[in-house]
N, C-alpha and C. Protein backbone atom coordinates (compact mmCIF):
# COMPACT_ATOMS: atom_id res chain seq x y z
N UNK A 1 37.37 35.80 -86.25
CA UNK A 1 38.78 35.89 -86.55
C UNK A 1 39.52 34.63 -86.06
N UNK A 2 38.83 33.84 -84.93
CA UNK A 2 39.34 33.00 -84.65
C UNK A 2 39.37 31.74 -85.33
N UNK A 3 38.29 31.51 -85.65
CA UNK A 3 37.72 30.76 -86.56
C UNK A 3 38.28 30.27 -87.76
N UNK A 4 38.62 31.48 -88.41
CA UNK A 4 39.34 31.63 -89.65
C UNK A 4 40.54 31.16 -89.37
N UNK A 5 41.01 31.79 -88.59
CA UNK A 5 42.55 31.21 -88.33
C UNK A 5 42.77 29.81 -88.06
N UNK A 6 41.86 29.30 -87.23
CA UNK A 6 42.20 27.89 -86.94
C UNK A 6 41.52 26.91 -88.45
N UNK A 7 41.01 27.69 -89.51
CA UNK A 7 39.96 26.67 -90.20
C UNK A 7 41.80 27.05 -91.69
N UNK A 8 42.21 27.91 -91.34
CA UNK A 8 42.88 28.22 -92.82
C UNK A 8 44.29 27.56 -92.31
N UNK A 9 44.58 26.86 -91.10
CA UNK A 9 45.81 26.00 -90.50
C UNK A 9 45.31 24.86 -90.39
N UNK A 10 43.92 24.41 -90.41
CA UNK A 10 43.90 22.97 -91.00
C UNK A 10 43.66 22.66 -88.88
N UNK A 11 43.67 23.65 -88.14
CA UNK A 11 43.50 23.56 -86.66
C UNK A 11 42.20 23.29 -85.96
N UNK A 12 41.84 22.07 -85.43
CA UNK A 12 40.44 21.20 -84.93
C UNK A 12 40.41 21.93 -83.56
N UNK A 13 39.44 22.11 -82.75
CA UNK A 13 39.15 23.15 -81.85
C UNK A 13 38.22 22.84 -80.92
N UNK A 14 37.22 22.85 -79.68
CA UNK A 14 36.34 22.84 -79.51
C UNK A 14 36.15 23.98 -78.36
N UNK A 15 35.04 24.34 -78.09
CA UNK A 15 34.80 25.95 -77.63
C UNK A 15 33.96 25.40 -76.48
N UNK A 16 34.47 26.03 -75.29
CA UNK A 16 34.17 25.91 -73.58
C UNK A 16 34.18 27.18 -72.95
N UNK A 17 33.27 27.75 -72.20
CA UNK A 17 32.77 28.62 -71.47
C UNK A 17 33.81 28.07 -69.91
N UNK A 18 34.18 29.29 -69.37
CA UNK A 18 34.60 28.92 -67.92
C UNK A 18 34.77 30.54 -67.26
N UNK A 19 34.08 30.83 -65.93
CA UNK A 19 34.05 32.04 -65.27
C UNK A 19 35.06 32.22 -64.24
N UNK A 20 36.28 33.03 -64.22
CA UNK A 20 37.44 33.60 -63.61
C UNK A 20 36.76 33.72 -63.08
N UNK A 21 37.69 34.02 -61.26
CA UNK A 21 37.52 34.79 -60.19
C UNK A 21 38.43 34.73 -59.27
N UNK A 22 38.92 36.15 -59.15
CA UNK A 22 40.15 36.59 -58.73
C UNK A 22 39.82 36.95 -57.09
N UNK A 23 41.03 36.61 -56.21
CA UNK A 23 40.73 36.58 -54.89
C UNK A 23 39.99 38.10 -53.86
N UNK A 24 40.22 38.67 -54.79
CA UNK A 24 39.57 40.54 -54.53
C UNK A 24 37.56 40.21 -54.94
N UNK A 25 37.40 39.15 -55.58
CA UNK A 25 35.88 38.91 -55.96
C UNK A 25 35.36 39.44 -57.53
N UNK A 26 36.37 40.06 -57.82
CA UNK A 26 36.03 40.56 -59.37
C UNK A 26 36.01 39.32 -59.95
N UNK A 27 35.26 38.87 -61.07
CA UNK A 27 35.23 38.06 -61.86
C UNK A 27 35.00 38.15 -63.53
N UNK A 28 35.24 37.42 -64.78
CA UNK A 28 35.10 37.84 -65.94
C UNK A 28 34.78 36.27 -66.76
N UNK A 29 33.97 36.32 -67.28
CA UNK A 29 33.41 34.96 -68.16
C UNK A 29 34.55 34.72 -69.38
N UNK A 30 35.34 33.24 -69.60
CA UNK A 30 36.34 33.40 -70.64
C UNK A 30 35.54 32.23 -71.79
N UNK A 31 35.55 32.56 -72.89
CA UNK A 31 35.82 32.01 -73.66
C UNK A 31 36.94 30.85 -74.11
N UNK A 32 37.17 29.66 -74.20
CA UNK A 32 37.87 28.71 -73.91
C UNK A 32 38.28 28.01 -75.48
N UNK A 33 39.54 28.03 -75.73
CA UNK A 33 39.29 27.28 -77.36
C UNK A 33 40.16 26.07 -77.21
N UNK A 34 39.68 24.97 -77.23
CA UNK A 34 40.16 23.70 -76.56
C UNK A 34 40.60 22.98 -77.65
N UNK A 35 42.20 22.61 -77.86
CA UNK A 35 43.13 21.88 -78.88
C UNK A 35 43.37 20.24 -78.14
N UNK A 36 43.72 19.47 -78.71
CA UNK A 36 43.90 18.13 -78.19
C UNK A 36 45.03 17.83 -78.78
N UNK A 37 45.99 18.82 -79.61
CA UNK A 37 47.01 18.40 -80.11
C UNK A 37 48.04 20.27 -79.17
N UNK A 38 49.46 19.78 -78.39
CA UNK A 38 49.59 21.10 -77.91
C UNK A 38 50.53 22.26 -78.74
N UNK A 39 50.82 21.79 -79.69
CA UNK A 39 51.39 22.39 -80.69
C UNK A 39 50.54 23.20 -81.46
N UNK A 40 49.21 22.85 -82.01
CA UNK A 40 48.52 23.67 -82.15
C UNK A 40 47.63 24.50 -81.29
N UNK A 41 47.71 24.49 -80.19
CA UNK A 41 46.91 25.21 -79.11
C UNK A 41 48.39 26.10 -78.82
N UNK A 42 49.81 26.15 -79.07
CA UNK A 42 50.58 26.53 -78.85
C UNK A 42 50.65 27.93 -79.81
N UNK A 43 50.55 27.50 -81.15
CA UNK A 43 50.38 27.97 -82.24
C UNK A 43 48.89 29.11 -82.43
N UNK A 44 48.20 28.76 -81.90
CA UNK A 44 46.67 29.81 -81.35
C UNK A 44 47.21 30.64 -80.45
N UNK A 45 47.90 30.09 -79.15
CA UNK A 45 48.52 30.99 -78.06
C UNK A 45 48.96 32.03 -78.53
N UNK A 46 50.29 31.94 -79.18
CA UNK A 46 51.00 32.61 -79.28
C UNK A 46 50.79 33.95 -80.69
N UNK A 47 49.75 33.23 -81.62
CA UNK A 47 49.10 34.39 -82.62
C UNK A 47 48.44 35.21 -81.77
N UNK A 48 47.26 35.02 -80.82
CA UNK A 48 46.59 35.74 -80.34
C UNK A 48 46.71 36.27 -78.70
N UNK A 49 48.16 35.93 -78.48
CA UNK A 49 48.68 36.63 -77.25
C UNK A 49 47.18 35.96 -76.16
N UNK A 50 47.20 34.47 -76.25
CA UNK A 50 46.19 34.13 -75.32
C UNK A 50 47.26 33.56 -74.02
N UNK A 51 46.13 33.13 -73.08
CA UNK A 51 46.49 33.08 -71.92
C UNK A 51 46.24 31.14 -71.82
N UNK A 52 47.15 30.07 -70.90
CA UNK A 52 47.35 29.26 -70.83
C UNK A 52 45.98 28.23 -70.04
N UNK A 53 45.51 27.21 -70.10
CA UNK A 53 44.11 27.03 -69.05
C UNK A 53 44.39 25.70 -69.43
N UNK A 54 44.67 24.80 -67.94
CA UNK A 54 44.33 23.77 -67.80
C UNK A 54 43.35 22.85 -66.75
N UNK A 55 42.22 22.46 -67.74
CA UNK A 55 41.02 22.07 -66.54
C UNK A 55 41.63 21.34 -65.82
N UNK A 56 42.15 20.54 -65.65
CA UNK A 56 42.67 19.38 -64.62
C UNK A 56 43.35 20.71 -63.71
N UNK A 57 44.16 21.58 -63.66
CA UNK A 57 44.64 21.86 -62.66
C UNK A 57 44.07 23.51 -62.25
N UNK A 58 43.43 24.08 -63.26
CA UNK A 58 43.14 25.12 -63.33
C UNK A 58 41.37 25.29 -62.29
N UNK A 59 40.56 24.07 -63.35
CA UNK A 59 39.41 24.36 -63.00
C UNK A 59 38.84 23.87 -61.66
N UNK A 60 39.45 23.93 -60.33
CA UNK A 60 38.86 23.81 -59.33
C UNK A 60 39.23 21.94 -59.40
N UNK A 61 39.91 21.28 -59.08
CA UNK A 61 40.68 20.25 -58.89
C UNK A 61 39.89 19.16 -60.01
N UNK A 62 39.83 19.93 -61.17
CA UNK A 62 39.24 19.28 -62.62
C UNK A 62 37.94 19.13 -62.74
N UNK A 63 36.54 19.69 -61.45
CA UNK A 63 35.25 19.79 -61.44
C UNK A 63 34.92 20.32 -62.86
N UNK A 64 33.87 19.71 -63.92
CA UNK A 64 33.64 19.98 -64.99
C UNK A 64 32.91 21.34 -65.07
N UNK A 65 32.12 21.25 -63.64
CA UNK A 65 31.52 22.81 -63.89
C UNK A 65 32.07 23.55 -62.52
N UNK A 66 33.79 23.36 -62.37
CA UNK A 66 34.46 24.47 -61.50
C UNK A 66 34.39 25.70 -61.91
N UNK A 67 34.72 26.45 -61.24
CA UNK A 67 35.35 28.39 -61.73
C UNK A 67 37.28 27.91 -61.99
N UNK A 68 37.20 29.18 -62.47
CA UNK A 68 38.82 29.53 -62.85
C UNK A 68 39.24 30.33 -61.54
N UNK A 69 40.00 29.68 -60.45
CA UNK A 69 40.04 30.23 -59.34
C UNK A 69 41.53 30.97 -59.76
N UNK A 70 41.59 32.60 -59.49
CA UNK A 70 42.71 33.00 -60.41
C UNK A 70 43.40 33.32 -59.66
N UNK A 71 44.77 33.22 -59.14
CA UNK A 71 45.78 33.66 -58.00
C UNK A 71 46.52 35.23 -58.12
N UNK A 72 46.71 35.41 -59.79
CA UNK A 72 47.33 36.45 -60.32
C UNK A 72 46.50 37.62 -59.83
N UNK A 73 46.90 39.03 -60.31
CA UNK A 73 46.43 39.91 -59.90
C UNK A 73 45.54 40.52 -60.71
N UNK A 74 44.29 41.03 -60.65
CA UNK A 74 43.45 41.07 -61.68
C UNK A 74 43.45 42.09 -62.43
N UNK A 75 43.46 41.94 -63.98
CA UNK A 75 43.30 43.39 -65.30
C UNK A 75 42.48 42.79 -66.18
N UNK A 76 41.62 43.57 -66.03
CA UNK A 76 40.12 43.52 -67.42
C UNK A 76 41.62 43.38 -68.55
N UNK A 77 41.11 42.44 -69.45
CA UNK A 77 41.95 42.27 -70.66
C UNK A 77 40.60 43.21 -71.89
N UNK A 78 41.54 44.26 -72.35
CA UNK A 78 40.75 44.61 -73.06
C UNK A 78 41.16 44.73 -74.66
N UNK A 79 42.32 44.53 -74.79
CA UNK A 79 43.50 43.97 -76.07
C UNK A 79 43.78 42.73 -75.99
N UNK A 80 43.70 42.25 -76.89
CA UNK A 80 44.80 40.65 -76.76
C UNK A 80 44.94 40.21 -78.42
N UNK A 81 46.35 40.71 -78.51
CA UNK A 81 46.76 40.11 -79.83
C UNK A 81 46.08 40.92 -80.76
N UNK A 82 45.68 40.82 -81.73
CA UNK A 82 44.98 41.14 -83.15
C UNK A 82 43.28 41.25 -82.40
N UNK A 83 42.91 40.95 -81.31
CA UNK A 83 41.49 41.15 -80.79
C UNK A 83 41.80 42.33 -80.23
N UNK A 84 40.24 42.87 -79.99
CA UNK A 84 40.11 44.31 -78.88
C UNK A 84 38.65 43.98 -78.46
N UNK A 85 38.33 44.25 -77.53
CA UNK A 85 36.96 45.12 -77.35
C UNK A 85 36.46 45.89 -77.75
N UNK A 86 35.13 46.34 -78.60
CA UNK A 86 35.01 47.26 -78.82
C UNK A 86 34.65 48.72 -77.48
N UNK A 87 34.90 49.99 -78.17
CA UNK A 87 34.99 50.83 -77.30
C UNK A 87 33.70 50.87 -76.44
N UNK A 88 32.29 50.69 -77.03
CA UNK A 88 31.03 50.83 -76.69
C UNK A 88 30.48 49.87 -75.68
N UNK A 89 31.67 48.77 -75.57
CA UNK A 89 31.64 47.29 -74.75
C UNK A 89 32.40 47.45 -73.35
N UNK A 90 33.22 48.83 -73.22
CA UNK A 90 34.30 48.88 -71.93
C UNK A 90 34.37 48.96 -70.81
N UNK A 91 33.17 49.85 -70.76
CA UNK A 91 32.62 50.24 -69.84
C UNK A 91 31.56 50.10 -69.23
């Protein structure tokens, strides 16, 4: 779904793996869809109710293979936007 969307807006992309971890020790593997223009990474955001990630400040003081050290308080995302989990995946 993502795919589509960024291929039918004419939107260039590249796809990065990076593993959250929230100060309680829970952690969750994210999927990363990386724009070089921020208008269209703005434009992805905001269709798919995604969440903001910047390696330079995000990923552990820009280490290429840092964690996502997460300050916020932690919720399994199990909706986001037009995505879900499936039910058989939730638990």
């Amino acid at each position: 779904m993502i795919s589509k969307f960024c291929q039918d807006r004419g939107l260039m992309h590249q796809t990065r793996f990076v593993q959250a971890i929230w100060s309680n020790g829970k952690y969750e593997n994210y999927r990363l869809y990386c724009f070089s223009d921020g208008a269209a990474a703005k434009e992805s955001r905001d269709h798919f109710d995604g969440l903001m990630f910047d390696p330079k400040r995000d990923r552990e003081s820009g280490k290429i293979r840092g964690v996502w050290r997460r300050t916020d308080e932690y919720k399994r995302i199990l909706e986001l936007g037009p995505l879900s989990v499936p039910e058989i995946l939730r638990n």
